[in-house]
PDB file of N, CA and C in Angstrom:
ATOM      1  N   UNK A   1     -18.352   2.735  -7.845  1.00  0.00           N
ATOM      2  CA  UNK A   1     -17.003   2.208  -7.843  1.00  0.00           C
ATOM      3  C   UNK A   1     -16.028   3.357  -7.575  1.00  0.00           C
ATOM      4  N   UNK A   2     -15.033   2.824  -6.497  1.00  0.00           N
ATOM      5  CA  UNK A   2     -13.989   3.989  -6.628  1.00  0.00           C
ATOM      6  C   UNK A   2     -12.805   3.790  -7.240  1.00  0.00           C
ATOM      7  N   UNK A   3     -11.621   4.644  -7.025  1.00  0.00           N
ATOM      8  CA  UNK A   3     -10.447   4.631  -7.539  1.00  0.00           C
ATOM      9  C   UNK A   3      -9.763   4.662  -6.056  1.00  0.00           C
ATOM     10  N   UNK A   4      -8.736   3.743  -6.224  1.00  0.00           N
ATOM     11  CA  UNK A   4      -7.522   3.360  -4.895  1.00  0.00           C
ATOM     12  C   UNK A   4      -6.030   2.925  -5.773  1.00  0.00           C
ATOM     13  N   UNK A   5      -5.673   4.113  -5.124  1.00  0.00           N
ATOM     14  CA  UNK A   5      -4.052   3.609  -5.139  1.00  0.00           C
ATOM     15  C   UNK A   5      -3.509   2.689  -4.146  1.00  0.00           C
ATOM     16  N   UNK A   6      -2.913   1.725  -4.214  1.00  0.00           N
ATOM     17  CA  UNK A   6      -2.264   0.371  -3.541  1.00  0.00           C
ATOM     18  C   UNK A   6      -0.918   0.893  -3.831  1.00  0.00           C
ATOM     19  N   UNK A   7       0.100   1.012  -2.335  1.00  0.00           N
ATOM     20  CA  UNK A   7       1.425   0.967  -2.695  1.00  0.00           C
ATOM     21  C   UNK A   7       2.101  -0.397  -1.759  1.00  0.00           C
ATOM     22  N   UNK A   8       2.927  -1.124  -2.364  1.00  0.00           N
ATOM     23  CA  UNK A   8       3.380  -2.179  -2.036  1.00  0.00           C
ATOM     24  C   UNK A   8       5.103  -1.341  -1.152  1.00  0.00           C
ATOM     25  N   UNK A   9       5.256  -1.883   0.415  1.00  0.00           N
ATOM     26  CA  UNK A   9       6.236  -1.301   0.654  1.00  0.00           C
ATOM     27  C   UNK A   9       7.132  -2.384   1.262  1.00  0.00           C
ATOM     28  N   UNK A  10       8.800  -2.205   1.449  1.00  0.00           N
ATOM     29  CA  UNK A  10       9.633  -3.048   2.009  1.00  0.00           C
ATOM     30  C   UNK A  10      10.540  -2.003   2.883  1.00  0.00           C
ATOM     31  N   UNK A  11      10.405  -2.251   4.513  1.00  0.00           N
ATOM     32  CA  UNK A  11      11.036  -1.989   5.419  1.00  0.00           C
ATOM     33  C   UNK A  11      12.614  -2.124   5.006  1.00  0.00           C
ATOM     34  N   UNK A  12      13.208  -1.166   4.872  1.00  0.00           N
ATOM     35  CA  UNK A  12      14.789  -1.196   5.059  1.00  0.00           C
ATOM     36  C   UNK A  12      15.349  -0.511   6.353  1.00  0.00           C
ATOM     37  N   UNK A  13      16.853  -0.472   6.139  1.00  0.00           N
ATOM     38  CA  UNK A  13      17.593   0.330   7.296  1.00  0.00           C
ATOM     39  C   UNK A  13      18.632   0.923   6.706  1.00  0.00           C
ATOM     40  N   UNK A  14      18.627   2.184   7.143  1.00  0.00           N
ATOM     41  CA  UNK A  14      20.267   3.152   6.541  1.00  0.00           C
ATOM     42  C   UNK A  14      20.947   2.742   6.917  1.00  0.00           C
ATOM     43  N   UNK A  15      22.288   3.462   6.508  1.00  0.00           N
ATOM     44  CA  UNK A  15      23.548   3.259   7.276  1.00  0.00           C
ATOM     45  C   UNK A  15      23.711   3.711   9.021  1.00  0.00           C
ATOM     46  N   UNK A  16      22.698   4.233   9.020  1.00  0.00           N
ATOM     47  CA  UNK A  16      22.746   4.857  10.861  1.00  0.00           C
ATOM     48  C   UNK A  16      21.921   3.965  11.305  1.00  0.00           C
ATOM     49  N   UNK A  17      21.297   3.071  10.776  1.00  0.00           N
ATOM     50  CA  UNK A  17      20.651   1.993  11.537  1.00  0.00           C
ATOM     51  C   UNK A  17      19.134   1.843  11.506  1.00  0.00           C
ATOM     52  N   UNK A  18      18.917   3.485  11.208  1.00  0.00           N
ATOM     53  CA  UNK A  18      17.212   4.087  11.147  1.00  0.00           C
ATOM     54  C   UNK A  18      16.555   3.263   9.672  1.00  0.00           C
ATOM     55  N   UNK A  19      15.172   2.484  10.525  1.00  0.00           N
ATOM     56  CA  UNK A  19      14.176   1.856   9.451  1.00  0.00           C
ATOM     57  C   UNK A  19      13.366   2.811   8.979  1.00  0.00           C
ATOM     58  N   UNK A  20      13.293   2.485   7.859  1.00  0.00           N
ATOM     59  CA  UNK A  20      12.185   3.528   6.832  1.00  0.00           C
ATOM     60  C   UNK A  20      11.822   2.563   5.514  1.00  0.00           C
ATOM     61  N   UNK A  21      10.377   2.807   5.347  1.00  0.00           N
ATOM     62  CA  UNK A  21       9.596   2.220   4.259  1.00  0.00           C
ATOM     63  C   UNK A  21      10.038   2.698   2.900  1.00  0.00           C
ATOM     64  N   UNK A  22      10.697   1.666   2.026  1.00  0.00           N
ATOM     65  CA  UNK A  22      11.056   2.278   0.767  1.00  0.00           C
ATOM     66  C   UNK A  22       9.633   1.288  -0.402  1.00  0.00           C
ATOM     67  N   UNK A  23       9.028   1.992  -1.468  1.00  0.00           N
ATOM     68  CA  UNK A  23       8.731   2.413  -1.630  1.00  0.00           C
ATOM     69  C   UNK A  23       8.811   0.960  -2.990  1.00  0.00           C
ATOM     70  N   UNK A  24       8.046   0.139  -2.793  1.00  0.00           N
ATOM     71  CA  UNK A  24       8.762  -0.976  -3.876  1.00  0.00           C
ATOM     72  C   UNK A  24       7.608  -1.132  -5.499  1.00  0.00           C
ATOM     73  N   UNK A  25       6.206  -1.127  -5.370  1.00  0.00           N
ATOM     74  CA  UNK A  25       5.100  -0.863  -6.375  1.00  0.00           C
ATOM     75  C   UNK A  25       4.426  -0.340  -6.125  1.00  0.00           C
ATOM     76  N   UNK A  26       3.519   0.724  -7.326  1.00  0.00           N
ATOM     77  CA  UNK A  26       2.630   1.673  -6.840  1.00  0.00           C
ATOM     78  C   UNK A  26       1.316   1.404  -7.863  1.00  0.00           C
ATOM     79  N   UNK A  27       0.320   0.618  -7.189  1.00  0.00           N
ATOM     80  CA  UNK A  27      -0.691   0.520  -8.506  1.00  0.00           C
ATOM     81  C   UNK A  27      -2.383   1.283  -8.277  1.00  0.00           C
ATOM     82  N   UNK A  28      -2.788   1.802  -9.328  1.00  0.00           N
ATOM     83  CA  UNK A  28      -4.181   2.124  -8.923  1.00  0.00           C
ATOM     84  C   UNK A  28      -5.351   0.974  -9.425  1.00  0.00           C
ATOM     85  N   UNK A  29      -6.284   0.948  -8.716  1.00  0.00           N
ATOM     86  CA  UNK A  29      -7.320   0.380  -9.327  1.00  0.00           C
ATOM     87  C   UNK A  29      -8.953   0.665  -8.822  1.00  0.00           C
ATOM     88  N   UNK A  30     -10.047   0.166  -9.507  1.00  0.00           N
ATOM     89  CA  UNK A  30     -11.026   0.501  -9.219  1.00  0.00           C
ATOM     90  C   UNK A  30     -11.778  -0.743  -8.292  1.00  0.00           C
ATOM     91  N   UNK A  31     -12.615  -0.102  -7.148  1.00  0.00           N
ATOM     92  CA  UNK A  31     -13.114  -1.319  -6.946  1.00  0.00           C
ATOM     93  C   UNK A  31     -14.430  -0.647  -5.683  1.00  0.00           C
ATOM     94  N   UNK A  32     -15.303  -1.719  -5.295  1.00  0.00           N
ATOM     95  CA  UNK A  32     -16.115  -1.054  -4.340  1.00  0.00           C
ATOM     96  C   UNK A  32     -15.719  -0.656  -3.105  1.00  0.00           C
ATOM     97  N   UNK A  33     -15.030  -1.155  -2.505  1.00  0.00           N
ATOM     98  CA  UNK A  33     -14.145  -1.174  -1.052  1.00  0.00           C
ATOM     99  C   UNK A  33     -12.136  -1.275  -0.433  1.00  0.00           C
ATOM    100  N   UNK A  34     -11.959  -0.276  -0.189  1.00  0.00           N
ATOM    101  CA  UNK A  34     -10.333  -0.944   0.118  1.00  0.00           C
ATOM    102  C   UNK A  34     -10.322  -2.287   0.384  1.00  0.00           C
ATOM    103  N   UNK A  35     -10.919  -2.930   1.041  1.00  0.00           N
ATOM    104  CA  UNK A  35     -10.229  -4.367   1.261  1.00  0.00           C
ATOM    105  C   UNK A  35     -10.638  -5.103  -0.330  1.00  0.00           C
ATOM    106  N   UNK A  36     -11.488  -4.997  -1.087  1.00  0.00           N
ATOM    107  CA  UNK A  36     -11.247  -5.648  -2.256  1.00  0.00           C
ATOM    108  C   UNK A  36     -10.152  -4.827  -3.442  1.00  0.00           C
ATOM    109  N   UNK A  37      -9.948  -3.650  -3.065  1.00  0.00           N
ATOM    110  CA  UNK A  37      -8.686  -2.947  -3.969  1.00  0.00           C
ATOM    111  C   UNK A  37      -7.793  -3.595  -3.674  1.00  0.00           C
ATOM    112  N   UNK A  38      -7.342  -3.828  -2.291  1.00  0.00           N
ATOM    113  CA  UNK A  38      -6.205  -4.738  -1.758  1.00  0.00           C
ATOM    114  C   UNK A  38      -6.072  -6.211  -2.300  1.00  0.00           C
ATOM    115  N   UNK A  39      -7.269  -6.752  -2.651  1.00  0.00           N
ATOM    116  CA  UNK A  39      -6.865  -8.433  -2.717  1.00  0.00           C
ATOM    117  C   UNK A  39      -6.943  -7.975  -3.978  1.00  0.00           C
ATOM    118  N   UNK A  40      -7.900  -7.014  -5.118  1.00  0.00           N
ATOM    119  CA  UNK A  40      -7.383  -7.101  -6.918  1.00  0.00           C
ATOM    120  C   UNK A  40      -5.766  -6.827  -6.991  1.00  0.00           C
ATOM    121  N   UNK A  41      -5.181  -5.778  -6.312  1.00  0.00           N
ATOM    122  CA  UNK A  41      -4.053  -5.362  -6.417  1.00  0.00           C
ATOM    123  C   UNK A  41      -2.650  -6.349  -5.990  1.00  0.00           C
ATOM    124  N   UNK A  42      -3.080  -7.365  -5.102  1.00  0.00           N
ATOM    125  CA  UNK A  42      -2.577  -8.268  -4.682  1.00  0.00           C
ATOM    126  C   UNK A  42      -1.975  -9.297  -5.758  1.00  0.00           C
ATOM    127  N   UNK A  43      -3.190  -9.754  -6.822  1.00  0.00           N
ATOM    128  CA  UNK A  43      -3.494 -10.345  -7.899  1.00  0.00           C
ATOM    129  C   UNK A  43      -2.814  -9.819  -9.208  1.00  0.00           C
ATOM    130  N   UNK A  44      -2.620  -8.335  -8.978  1.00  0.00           N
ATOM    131  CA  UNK A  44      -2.019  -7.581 -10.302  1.00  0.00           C
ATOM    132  C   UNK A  44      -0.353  -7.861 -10.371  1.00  0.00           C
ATOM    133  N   UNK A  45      -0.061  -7.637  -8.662  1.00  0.00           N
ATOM    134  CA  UNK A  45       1.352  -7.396  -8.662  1.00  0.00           C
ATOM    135  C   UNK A  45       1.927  -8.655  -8.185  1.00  0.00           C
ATOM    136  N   UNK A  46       3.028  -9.387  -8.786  1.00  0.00           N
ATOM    137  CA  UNK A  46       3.648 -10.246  -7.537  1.00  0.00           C
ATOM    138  C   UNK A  46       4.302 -10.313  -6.349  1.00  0.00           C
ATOM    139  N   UNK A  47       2.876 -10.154  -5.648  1.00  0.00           N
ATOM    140  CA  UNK A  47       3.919  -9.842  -4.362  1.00  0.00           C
ATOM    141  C   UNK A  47       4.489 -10.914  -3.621  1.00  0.00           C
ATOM    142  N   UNK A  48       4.691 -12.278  -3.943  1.00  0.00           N
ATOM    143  CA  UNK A  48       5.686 -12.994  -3.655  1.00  0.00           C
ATOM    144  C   UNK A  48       7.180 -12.565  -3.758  1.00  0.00           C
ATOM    145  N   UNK A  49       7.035 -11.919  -5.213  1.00  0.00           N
ATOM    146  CA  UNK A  49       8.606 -12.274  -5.524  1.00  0.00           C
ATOM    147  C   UNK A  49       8.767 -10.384  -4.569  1.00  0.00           C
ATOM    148  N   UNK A  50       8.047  -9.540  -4.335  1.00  0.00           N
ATOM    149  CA  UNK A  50       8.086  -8.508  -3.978  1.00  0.00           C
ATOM    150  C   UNK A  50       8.745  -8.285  -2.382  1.00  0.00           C
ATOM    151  N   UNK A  51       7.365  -9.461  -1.574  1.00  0.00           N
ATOM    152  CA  UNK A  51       7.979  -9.976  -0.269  1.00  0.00           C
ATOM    153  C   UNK A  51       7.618  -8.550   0.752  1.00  0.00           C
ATOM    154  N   UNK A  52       6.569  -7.740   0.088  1.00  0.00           N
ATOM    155  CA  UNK A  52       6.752  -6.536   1.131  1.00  0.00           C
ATOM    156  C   UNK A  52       5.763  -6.959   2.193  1.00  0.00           C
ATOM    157  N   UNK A  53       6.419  -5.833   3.157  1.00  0.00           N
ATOM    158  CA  UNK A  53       6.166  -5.634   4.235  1.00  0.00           C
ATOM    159  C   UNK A  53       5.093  -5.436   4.954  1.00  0.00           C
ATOM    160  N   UNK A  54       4.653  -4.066   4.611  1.00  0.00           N
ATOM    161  CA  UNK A  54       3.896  -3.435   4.497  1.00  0.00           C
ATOM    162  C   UNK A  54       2.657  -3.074   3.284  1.00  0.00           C
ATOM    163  N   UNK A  55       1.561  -2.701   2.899  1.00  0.00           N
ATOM    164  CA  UNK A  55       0.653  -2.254   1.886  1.00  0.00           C
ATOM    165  C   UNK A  55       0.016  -1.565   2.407  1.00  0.00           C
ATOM    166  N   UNK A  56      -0.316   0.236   1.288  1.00  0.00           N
ATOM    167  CA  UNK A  56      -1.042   1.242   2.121  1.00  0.00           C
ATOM    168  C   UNK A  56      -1.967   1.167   0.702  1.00  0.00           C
ATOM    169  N   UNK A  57      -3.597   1.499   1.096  1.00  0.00           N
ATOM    170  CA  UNK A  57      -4.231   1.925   0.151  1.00  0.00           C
ATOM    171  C   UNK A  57      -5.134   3.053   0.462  1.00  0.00           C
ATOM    172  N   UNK A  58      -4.969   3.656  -0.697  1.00  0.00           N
ATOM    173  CA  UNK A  58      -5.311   5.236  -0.221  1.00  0.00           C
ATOM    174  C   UNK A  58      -6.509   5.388  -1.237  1.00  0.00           C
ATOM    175  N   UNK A  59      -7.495   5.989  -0.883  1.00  0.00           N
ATOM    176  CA  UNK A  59      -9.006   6.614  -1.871  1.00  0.00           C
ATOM    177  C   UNK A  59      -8.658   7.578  -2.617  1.00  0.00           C
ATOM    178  N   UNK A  60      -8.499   7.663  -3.745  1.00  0.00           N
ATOM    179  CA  UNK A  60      -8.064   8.879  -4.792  1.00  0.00           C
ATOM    180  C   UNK A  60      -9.518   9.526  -4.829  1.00  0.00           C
ATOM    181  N   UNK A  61      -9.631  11.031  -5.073  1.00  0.00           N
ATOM    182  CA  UNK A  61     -10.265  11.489  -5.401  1.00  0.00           C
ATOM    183  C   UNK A  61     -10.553  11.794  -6.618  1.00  0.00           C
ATOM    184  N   UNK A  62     -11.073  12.759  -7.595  1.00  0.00           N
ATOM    185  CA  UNK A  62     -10.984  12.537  -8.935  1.00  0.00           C
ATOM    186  C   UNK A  62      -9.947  13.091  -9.457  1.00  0.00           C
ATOM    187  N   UNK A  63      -9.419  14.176  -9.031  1.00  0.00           N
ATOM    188  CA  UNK A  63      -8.362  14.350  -9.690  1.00  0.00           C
ATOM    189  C   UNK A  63      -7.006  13.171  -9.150  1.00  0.00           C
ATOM    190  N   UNK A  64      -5.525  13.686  -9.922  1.00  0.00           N
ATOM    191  CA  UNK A  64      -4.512  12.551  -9.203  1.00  0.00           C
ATOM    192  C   UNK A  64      -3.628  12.370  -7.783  1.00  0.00           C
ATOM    193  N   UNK A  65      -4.339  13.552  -6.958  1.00  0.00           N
ATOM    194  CA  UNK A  65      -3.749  14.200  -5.775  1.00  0.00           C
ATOM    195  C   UNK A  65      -4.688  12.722  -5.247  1.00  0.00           C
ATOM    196  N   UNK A  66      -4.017  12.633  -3.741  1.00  0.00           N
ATOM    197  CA  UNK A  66      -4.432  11.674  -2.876  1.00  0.00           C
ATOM    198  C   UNK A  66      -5.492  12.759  -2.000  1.00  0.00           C
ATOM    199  N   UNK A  67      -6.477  11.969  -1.691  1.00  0.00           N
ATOM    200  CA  UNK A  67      -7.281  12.609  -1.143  1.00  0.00           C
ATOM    201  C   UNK A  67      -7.155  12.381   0.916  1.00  0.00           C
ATOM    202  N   UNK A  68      -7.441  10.937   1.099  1.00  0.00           N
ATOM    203  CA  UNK A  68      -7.553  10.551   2.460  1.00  0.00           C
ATOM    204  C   UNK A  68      -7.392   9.415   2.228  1.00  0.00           C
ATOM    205  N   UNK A  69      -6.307   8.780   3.352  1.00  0.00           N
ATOM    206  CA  UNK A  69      -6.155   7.166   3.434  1.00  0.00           C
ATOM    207  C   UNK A  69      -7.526   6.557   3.521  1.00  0.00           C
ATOM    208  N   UNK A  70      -7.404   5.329   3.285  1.00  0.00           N
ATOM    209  CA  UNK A  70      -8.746   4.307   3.450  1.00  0.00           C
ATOM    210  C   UNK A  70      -8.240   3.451   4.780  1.00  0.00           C
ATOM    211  N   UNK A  71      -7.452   2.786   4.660  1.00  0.00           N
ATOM    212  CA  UNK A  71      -7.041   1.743   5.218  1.00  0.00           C
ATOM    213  C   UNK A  71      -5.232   1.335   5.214  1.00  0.00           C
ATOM    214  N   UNK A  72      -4.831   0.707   6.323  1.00  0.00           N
ATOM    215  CA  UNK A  72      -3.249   0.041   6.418  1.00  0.00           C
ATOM    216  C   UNK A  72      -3.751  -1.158   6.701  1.00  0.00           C
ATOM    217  N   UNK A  73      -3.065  -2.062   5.875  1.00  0.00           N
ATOM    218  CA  UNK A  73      -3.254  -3.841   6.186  1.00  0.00           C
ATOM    219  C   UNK A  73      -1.729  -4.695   6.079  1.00  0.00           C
ATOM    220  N   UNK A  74      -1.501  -5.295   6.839  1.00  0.00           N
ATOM    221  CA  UNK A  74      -0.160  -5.742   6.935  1.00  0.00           C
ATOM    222  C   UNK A  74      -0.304  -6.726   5.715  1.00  0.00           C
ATOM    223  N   UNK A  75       1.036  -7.245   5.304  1.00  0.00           N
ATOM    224  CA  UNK A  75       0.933  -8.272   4.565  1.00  0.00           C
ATOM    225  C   UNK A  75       1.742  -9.691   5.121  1.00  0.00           C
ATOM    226  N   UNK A  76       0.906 -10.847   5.209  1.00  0.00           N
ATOM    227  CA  UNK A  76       1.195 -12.111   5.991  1.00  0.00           C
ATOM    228  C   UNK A  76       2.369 -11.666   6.830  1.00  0.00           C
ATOM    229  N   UNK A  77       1.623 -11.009   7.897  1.00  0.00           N
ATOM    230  CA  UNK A  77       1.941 -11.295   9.668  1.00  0.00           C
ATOM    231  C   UNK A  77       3.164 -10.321   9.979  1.00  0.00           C
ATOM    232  N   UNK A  78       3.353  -9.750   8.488  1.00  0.00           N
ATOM    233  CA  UNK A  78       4.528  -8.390   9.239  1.00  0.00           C
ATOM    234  C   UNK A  78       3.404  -7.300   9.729  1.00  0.00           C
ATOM    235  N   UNK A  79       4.261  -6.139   9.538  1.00  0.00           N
ATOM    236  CA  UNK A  79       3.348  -5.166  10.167  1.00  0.00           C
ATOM    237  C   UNK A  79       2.772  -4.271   9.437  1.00  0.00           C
ATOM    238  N   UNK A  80       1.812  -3.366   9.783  1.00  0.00           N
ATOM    239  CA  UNK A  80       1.713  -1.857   8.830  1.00  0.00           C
ATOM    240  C   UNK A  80       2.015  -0.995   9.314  1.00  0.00           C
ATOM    241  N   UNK A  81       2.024   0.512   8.807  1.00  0.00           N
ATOM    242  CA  UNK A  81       2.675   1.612   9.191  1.00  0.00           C
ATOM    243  C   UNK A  81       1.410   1.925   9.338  1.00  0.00           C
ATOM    244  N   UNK A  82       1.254   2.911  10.887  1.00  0.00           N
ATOM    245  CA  UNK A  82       0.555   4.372  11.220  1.00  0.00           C
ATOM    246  C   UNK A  82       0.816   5.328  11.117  1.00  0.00           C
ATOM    247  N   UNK A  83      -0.370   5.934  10.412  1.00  0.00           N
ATOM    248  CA  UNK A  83       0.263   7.413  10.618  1.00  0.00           C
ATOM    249  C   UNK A  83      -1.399   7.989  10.632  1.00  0.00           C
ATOM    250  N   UNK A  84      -1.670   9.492  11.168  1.00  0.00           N
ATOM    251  CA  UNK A  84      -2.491   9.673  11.433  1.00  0.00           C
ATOM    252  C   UNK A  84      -2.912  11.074  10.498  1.00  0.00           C
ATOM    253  N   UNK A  85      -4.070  10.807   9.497  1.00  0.00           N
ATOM    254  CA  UNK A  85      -3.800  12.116   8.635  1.00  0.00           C
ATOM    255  C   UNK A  85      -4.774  13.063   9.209  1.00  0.00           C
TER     256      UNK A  85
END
C-alpha cells in the first residue's frame, strides 16, 4: 500500500486576466494505485460543493516531501494541468 496526496484545485483569474490553479483541499491517503487514491479521496472530500476543476495526485515517499507525481485526472469533463517533472 502506498501513501498519495490528492489536491483538489479551482481555476481562477487575477486582476490582469491571467488563470492560475488556486489551491482549494489537500488530502493524503493510502491506497494500492492513484486511480483508487483518487476515487477514496473523492469520497472523503465534497467535491460537489467544492466544484473543482482540476485534481493532482502525487506518490509521497516516506518522508513528507513529495516525491514524483503519479497521475493528473480531470474532474467531470473540465481539464487537468500539465506539467512535466
Amino acid at each position: 500500500m502506498n501513501n498519495y496526496r490528492v489536491s483538489f484545485y479551482k481555476d481562477l483569474c487575477n486582476s490582469d486576466g491571467h488563470s492560475f490553479k488556486c489551491l482549494q483541499r489537500q488530502i493524503d491517503v493510502q491506497s494500492d494505485e492513484p486511480s483508487q487514491a483518487l476515487m477514496l479521496a473523492e469520497r472523503l472530500v465534497d467535491n460537489e460543493r467544492l466544484n473543482a476543476d482540476c485534481v493532482e495526485v502525487i506518490l509521497l515517499s516516506g518522508h513528507p516531501e513529495l516525491e514524483h507525481p503519479a497521475v493528473y485526472s480531470p474532474v467531470r469533463s473540465k481539464h487537468a494541468w500539465n506539467r512535466v517533472a
